[in-house]
PDB file of N, CA and C in Angstrom:
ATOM      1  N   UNK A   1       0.840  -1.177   0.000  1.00  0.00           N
ATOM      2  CA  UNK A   1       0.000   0.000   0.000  1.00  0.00           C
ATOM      3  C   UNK A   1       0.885   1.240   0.000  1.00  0.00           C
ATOM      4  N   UNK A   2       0.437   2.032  -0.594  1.00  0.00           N
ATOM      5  CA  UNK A   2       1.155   3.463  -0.886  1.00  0.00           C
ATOM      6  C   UNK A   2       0.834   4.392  -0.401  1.00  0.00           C
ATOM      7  N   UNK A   3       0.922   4.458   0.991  1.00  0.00           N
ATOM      8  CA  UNK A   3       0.523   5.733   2.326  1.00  0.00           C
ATOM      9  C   UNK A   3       1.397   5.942   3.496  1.00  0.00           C
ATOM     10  N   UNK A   4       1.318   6.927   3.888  1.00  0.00           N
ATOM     11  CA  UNK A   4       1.677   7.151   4.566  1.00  0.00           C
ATOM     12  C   UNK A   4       1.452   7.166   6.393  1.00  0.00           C
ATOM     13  N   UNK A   5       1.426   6.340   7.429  1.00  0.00           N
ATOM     14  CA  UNK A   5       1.195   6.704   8.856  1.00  0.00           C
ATOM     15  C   UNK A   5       1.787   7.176   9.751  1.00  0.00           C
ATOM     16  N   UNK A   6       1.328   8.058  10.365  1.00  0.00           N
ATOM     17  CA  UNK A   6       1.909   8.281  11.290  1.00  0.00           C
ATOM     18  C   UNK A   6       0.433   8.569  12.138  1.00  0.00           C
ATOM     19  N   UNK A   7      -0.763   7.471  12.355  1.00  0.00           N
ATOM     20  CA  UNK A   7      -1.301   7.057  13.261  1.00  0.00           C
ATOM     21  C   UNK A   7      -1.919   6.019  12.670  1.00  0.00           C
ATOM     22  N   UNK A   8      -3.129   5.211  13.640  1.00  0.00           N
ATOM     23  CA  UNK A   8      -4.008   4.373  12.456  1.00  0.00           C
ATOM     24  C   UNK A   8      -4.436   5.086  11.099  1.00  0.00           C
ATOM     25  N   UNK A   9      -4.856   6.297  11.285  1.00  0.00           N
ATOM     26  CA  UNK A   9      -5.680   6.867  10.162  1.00  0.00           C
ATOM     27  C   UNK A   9      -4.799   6.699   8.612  1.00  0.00           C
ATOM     28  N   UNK A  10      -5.420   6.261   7.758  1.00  0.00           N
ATOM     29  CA  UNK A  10      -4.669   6.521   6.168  1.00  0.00           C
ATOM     30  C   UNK A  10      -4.476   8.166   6.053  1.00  0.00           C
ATOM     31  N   UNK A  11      -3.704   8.218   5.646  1.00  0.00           N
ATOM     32  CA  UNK A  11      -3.286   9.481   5.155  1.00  0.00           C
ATOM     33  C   UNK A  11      -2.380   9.682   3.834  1.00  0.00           C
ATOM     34  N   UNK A  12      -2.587  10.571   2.780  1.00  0.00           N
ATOM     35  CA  UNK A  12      -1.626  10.560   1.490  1.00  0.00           C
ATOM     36  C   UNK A  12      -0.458  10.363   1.941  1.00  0.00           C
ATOM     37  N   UNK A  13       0.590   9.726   0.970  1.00  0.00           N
ATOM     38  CA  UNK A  13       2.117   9.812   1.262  1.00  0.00           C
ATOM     39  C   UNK A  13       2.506  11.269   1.616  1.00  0.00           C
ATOM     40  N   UNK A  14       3.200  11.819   2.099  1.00  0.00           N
ATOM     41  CA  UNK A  14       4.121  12.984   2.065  1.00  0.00           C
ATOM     42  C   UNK A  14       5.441  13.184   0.979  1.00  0.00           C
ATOM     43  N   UNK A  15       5.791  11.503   0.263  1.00  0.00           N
ATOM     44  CA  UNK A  15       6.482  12.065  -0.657  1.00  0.00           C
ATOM     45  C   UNK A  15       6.293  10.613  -1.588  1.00  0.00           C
ATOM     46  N   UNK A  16       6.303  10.736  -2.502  1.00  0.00           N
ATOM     47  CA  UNK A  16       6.418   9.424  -4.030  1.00  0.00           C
ATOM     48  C   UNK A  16       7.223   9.294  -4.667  1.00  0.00           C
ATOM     49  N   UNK A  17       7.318   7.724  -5.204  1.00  0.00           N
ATOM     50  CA  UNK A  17       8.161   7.759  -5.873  1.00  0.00           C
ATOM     51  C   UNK A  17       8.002   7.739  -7.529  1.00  0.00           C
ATOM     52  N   UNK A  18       8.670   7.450  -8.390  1.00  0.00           N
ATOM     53  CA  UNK A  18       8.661   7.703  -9.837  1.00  0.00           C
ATOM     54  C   UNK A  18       8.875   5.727  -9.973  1.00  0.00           C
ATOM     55  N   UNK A  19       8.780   5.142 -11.112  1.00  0.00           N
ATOM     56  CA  UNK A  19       8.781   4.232 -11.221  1.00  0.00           C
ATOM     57  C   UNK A  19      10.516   3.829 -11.218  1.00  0.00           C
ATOM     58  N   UNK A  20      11.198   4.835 -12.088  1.00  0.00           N
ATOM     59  CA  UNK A  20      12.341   4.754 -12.265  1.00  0.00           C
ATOM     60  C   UNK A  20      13.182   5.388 -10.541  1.00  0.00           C
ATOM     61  N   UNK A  21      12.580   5.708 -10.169  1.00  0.00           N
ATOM     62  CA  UNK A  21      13.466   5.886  -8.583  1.00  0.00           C
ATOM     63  C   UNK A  21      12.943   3.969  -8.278  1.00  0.00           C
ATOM     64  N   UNK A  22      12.309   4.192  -7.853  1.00  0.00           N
ATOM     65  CA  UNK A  22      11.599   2.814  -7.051  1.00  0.00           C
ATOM     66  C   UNK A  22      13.193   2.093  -7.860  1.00  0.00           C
ATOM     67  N   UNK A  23      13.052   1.520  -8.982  1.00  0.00           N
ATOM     68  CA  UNK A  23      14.300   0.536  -9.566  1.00  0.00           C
ATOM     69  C   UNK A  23      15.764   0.884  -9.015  1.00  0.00           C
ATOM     70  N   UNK A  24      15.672   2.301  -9.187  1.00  0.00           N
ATOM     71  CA  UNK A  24      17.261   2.173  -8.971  1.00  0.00           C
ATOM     72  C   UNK A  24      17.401   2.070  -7.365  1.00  0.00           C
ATOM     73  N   UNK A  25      16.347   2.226  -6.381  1.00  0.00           N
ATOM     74  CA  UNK A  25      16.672   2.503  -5.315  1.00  0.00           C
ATOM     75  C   UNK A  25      16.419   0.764  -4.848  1.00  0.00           C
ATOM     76  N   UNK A  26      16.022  -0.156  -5.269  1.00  0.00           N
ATOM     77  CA  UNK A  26      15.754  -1.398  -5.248  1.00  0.00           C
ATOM     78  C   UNK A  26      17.261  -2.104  -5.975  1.00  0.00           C
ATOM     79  N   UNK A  27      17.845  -1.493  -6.834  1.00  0.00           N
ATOM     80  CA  UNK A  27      19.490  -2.087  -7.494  1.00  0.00           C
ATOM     81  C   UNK A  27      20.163  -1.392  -6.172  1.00  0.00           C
ATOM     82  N   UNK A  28      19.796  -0.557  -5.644  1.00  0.00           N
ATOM     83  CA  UNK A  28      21.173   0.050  -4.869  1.00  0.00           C
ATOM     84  C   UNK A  28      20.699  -0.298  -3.298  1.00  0.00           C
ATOM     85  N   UNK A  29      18.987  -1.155  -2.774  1.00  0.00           N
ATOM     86  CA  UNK A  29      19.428  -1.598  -1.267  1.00  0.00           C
ATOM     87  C   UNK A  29      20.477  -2.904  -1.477  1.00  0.00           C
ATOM     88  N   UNK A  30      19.905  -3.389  -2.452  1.00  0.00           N
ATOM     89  CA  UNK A  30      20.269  -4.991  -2.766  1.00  0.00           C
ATOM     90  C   UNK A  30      21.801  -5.130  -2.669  1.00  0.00           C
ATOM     91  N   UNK A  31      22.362  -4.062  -3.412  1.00  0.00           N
ATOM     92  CA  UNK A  31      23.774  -4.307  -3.577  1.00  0.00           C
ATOM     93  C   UNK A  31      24.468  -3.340  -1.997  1.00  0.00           C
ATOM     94  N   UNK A  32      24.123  -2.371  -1.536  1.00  0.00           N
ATOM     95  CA  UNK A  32      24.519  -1.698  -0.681  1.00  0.00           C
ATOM     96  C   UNK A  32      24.210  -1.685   0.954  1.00  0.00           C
ATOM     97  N   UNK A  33      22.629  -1.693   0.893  1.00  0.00           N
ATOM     98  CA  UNK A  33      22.551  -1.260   2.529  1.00  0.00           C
ATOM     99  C   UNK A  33      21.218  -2.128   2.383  1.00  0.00           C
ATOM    100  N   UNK A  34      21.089  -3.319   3.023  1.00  0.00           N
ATOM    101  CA  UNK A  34      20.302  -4.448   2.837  1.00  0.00           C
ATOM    102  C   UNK A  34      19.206  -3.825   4.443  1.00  0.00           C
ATOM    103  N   UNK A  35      17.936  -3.835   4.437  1.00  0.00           N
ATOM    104  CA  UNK A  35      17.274  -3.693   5.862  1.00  0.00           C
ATOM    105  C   UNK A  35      17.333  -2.779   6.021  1.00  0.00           C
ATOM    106  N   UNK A  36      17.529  -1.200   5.469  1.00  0.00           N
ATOM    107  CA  UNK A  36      17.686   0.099   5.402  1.00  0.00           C
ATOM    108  C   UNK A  36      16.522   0.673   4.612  1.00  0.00           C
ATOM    109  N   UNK A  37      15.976   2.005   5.381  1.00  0.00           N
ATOM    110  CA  UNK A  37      14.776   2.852   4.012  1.00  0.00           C
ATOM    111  C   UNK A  37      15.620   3.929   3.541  1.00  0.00           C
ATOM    112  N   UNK A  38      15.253   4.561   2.649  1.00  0.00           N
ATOM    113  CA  UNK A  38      15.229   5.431   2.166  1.00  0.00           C
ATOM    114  C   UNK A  38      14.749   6.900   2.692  1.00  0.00           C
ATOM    115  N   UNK A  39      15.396   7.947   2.807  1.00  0.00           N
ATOM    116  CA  UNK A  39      15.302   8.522   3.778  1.00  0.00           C
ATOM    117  C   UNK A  39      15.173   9.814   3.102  1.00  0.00           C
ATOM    118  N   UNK A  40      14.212  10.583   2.837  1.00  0.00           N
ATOM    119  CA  UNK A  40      14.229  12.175   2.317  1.00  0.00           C
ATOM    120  C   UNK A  40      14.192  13.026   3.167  1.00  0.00           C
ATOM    121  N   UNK A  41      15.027  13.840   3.418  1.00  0.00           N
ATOM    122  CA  UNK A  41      14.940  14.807   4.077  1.00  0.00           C
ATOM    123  C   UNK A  41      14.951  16.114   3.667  1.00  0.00           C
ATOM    124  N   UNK A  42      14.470  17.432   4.370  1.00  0.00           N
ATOM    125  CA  UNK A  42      15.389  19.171   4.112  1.00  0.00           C
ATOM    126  C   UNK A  42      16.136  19.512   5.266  1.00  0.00           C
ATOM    127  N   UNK A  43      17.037  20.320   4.869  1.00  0.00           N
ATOM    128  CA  UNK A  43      17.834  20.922   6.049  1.00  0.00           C
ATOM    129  C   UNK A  43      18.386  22.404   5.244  1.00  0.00           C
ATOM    130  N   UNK A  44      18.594  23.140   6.661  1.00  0.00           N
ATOM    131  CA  UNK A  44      18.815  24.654   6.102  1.00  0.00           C
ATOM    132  C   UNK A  44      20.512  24.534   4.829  1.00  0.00           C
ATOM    133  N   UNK A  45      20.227  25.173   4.200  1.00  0.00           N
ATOM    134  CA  UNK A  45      21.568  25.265   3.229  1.00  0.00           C
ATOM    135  C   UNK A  45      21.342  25.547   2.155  1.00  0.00           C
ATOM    136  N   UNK A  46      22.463  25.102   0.982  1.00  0.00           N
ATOM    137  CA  UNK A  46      22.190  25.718  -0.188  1.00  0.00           C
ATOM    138  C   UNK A  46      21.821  27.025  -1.040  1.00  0.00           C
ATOM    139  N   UNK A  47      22.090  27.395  -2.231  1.00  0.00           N
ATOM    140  CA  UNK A  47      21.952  28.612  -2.811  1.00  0.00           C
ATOM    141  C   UNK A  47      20.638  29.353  -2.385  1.00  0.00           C
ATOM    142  N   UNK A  48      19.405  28.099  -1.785  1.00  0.00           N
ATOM    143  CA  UNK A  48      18.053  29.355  -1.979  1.00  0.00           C
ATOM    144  C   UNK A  48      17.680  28.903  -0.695  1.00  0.00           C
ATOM    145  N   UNK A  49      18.687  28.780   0.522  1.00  0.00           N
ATOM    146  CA  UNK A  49      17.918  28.804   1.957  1.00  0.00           C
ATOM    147  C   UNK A  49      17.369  27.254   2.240  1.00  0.00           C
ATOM    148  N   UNK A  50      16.976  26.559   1.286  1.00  0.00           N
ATOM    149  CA  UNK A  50      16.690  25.046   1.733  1.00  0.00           C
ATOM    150  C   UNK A  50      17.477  23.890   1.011  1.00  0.00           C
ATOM    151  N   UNK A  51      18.082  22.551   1.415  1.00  0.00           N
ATOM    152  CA  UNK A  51      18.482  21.793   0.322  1.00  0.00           C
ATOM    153  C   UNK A  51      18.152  20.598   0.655  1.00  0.00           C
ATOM    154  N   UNK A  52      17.469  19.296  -0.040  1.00  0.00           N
ATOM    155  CA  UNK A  52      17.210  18.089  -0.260  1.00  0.00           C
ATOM    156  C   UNK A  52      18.747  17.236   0.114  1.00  0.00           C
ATOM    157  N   UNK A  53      17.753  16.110   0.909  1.00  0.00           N
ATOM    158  CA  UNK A  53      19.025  15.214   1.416  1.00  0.00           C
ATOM    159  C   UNK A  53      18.351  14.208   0.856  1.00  0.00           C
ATOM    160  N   UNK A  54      19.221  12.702   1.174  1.00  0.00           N
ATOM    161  CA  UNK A  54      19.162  11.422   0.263  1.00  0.00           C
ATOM    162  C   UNK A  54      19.520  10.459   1.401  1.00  0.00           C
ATOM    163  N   UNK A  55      19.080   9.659   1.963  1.00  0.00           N
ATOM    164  CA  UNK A  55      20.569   8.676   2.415  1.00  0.00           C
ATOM    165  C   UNK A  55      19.662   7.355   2.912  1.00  0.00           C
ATOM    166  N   UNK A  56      20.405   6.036   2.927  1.00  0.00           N
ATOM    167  CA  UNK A  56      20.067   5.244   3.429  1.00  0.00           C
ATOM    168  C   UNK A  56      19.997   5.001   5.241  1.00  0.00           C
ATOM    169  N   UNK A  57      18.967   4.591   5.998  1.00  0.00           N
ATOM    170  CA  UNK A  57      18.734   4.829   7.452  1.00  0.00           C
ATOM    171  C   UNK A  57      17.960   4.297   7.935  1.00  0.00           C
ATOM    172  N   UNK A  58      18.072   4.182   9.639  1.00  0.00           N
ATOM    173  CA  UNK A  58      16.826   3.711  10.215  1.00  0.00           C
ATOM    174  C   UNK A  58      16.287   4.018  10.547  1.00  0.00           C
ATOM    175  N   UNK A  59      14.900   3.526  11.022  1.00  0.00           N
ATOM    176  CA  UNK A  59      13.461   4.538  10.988  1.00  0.00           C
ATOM    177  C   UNK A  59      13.719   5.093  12.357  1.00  0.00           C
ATOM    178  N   UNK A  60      13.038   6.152  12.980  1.00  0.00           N
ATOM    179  CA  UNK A  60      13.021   6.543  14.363  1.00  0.00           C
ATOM    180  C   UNK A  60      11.622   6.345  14.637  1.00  0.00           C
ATOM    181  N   UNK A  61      11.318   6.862  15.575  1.00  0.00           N
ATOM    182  CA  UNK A  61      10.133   6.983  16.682  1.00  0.00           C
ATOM    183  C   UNK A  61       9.516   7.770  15.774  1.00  0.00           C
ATOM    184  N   UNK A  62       9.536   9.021  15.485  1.00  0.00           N
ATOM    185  CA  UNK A  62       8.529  10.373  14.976  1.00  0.00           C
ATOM    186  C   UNK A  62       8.830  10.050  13.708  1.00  0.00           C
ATOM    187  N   UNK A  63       9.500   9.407  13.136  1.00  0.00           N
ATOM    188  CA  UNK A  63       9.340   9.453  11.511  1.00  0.00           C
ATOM    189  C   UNK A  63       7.898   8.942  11.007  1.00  0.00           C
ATOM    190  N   UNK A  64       7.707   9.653   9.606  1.00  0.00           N
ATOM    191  CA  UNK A  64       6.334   8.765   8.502  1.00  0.00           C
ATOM    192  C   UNK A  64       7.158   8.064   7.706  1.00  0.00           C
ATOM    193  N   UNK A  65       6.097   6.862   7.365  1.00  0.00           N
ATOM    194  CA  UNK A  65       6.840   5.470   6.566  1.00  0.00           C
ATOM    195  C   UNK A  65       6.109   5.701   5.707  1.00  0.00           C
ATOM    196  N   UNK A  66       6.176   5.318   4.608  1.00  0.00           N
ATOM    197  CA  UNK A  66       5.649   4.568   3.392  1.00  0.00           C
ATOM    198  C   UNK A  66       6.679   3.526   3.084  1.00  0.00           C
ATOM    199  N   UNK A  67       5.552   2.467   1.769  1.00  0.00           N
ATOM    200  CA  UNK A  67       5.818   1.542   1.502  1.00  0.00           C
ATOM    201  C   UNK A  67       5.650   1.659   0.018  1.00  0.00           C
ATOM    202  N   UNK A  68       6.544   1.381  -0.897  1.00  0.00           N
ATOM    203  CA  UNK A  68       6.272   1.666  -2.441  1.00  0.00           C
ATOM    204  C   UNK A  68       7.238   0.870  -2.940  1.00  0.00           C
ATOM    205  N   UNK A  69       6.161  -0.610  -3.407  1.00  0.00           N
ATOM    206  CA  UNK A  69       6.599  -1.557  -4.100  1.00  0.00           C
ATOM    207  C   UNK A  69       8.125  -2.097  -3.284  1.00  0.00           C
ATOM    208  N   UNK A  70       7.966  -2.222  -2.531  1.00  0.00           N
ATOM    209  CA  UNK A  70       9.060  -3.208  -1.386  1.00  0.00           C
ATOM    210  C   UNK A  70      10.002  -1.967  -1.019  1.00  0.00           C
ATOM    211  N   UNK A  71       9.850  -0.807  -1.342  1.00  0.00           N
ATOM    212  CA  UNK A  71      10.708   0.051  -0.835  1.00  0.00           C
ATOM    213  C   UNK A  71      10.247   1.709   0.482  1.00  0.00           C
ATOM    214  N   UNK A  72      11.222   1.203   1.308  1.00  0.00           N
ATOM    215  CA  UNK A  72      10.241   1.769   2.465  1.00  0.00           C
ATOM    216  C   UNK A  72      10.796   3.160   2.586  1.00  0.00           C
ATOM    217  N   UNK A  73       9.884   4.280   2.860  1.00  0.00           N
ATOM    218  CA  UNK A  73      10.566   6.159   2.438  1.00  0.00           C
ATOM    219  C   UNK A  73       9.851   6.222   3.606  1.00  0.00           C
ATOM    220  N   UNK A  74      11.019   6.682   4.250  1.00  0.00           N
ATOM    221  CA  UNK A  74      11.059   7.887   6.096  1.00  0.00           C
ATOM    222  C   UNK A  74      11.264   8.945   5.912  1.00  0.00           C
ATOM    223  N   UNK A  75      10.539   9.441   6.408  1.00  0.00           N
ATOM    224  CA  UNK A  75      10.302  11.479   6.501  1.00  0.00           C
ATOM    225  C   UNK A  75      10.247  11.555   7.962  1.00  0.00           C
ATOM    226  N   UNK A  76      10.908  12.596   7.947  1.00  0.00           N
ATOM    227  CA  UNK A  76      11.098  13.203   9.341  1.00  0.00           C
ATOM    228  C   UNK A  76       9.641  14.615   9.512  1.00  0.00           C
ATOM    229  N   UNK A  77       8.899  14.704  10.642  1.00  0.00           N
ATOM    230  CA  UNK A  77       8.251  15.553  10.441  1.00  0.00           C
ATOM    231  C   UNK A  77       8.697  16.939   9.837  1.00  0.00           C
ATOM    232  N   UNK A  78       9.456  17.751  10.688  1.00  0.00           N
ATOM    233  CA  UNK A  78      10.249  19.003  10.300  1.00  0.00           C
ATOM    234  C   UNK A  78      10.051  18.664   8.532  1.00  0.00           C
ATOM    235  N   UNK A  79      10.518  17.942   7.946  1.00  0.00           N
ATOM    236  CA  UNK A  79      11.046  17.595   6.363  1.00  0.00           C
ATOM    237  C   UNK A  79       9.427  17.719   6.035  1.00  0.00           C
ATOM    238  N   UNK A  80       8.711  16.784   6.477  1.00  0.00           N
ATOM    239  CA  UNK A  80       7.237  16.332   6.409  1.00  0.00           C
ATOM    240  C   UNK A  80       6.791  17.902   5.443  1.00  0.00           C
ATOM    241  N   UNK A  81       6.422  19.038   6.185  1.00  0.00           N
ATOM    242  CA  UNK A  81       6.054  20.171   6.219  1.00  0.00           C
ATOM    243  C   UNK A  81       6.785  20.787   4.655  1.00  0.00           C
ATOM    244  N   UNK A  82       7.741  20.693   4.378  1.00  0.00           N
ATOM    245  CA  UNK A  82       8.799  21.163   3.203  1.00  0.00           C
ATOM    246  C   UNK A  82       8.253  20.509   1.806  1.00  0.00           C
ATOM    247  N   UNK A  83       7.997  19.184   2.498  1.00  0.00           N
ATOM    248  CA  UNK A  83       8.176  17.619   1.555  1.00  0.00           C
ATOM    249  C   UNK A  83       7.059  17.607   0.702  1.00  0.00           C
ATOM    250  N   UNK A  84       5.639  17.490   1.650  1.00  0.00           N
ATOM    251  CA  UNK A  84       3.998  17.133   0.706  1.00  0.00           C
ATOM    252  C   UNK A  84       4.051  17.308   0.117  1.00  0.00           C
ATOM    253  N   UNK A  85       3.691  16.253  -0.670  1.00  0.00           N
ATOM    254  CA  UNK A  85       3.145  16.123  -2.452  1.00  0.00           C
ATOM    255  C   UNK A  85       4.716  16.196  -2.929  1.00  0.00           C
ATOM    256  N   UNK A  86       5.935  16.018  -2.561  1.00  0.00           N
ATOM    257  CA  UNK A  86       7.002  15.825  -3.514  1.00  0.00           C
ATOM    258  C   UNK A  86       6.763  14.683  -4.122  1.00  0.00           C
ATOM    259  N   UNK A  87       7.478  14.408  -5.320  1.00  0.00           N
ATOM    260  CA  UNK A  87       7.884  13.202  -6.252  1.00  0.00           C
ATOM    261  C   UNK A  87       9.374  12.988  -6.183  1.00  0.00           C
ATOM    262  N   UNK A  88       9.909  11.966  -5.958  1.00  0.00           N
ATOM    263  CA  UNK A  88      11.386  11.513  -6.525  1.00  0.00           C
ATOM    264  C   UNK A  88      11.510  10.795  -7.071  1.00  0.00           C
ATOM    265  N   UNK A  89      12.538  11.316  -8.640  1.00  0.00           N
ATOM    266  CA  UNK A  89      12.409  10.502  -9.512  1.00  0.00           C
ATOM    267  C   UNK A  89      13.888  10.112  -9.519  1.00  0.00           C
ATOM    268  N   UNK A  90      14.063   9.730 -10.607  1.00  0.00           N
ATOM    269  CA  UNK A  90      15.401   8.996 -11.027  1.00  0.00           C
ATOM    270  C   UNK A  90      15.556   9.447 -12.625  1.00  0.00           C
ATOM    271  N   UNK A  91      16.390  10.373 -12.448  1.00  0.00           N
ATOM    272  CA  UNK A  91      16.822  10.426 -13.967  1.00  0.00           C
ATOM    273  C   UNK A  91      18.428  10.143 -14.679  1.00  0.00           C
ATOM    274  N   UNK A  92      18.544   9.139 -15.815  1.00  0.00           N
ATOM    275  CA  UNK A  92      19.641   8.965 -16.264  1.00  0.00           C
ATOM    276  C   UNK A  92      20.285   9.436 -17.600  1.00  0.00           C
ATOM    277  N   UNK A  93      20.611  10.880 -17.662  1.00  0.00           N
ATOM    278  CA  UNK A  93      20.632  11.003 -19.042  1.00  0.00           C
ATOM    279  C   UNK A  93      22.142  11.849 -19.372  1.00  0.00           C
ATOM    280  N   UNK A  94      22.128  12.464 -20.604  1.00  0.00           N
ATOM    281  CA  UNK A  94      23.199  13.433 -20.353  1.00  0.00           C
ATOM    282  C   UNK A  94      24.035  13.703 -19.934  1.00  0.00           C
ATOM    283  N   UNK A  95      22.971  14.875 -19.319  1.00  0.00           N
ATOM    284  CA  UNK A  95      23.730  15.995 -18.535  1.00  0.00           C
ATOM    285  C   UNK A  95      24.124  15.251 -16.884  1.00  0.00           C
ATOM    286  N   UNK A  96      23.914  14.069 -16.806  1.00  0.00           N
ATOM    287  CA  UNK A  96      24.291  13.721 -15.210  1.00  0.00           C
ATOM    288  C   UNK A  96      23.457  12.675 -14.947  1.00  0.00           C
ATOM    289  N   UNK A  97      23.304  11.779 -14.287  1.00  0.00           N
ATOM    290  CA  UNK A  97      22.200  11.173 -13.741  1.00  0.00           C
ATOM    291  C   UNK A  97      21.938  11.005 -11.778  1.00  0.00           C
ATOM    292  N   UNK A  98      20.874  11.325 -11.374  1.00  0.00           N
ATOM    293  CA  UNK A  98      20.656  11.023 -10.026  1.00  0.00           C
ATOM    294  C   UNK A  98      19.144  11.203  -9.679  1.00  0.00           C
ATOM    295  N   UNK A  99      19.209  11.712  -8.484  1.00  0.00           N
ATOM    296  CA  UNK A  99      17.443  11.363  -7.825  1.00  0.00           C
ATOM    297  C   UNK A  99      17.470  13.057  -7.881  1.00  0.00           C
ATOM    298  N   UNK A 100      16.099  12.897  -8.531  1.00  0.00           N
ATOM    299  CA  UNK A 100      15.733  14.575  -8.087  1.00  0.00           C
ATOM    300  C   UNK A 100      14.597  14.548  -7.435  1.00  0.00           C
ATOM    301  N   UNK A 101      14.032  16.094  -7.098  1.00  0.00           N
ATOM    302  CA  UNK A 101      12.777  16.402  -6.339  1.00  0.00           C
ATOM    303  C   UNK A 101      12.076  17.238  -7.218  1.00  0.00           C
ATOM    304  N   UNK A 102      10.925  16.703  -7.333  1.00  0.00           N
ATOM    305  CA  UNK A 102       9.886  17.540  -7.883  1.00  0.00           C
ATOM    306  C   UNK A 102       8.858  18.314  -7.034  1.00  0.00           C
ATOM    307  N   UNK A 103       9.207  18.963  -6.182  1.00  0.00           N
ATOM    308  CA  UNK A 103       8.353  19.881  -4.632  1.00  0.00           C
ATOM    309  C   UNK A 103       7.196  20.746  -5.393  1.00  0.00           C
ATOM    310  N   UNK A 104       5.946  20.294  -5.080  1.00  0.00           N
ATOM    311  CA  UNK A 104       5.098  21.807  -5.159  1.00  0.00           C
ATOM    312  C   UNK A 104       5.238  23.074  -4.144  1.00  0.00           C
ATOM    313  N   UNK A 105       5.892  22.531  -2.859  1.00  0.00           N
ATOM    314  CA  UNK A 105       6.158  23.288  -2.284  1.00  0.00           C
ATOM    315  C   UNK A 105       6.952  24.453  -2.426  1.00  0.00           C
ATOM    316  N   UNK A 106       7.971  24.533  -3.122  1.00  0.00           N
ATOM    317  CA  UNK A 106       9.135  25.325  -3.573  1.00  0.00           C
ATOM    318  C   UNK A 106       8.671  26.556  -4.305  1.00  0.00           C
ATOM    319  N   UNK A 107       8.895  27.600  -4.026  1.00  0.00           N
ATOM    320  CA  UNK A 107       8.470  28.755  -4.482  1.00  0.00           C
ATOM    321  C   UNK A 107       9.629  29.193  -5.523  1.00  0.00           C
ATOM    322  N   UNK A 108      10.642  28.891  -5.111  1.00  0.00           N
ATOM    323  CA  UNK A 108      11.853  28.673  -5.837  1.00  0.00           C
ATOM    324  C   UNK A 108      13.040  27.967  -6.161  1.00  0.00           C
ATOM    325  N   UNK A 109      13.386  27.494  -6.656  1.00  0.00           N
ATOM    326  CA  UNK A 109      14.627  26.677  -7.201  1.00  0.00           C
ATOM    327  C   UNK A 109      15.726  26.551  -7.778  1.00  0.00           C
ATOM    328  N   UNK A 110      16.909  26.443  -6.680  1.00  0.00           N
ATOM    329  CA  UNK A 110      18.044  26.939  -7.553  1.00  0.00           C
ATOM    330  C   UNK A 110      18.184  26.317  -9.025  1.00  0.00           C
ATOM    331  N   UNK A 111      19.766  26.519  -9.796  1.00  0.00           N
ATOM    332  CA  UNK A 111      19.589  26.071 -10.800  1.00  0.00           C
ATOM    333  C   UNK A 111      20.258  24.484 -10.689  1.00  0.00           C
ATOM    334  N   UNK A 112      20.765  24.110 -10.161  1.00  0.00           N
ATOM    335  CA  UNK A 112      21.657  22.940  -9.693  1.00  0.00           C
ATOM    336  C   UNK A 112      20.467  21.682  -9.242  1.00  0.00           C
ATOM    337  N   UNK A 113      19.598  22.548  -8.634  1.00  0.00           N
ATOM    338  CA  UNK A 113      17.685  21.310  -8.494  1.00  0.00           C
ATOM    339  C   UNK A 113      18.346  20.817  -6.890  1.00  0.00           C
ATOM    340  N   UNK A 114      18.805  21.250  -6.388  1.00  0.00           N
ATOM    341  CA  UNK A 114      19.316  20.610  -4.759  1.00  0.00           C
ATOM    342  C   UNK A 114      18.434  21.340  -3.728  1.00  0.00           C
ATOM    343  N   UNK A 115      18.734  22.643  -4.186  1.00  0.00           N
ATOM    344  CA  UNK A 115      18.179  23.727  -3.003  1.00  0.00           C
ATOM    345  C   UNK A 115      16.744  24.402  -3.684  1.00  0.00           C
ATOM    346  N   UNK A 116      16.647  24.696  -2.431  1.00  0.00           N
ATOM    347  CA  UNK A 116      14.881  25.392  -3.010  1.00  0.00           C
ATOM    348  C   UNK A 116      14.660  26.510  -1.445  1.00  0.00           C
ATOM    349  N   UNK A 117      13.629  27.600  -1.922  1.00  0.00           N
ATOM    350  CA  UNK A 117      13.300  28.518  -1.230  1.00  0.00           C
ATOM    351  C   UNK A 117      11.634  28.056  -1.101  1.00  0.00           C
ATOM    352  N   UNK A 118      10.739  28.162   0.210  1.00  0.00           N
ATOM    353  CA  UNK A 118       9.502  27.701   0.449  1.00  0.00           C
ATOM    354  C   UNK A 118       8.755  28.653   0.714  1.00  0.00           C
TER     355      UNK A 118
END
C-alpha cells in the first residue's frame, strides 16, 4: 500500500516515488545497505535557503513510513512540512544522472535542483 502513517488513520504519502526511482533505489538496497529505508529529508543550506538530502537509514520513533513496491521512504516531520506532495524521480541522461525532487512546495529553485526557497 502506498501511504503514509503516522497514526491508524490513512493518510496521502508525504512524498512518491517515480517508477524509475523505485528501480534504482531497489538495485542500490540490494547491492549496498540491505534492511535500510530510504530517507528524504530538508535541512537549512544551499543557494536558496533550503536543500534536499538522500541517504540510506533507520526509521526513528517520529518518523512517517511509506511503503512503495518493497521500498520503504522515512520522513522526518520538520522535512514532512517542506516535503507534501514531492515526487522523486530517477533520472539517467546526459547531462548527469541522479534522484531529483519535484516539490510543489518550492516557491523557488536553484539552478543545480538541490536547493529550493519555500
Amino acid at each position: 500500500m502506498n501511504t503514509m502513517s503516522a497514526t491508524a488513520e490513512q493518510l496521502p504519502p508525504v512524498v512518491s516515488l517515480t517508477e524509475g526511482a523505485v528501480e534504482q533505489l531497489k538495485t542500490l538496497l540490494v547491492s549496498e545497505d540491505k534492511g535500510r529505508s530510504f530517507r528524504v529529508y530538508v535541512e537549512s543550506g544551499g543557494c536558496s535557503g533550503l536543500q534536499y538530502g538522500m541517504v540510506f537509514d533507520e526509521k526513528r520513533a517520529d518518523d512517517l513510513t511509506t511503503e512503495v513496491e518493497g521500498v520503504s521512504v522515512l520522513v522526518d516531520p520538520f522535512s514532512a512540512t517542506y516535503l507534501k506532495g514531492a515526487i522523486v524521480d530517477f533520472e539517467d541522461g546526459l547531462n548527469g544522472s541522479g534522484f531529483k525532487v519535484k516539490n510543489p512546495n518550492a516557491r523557488l529553485s536553484c539552478g543545480c535542483g538541490k536547493s529550493f526557497e519555500a
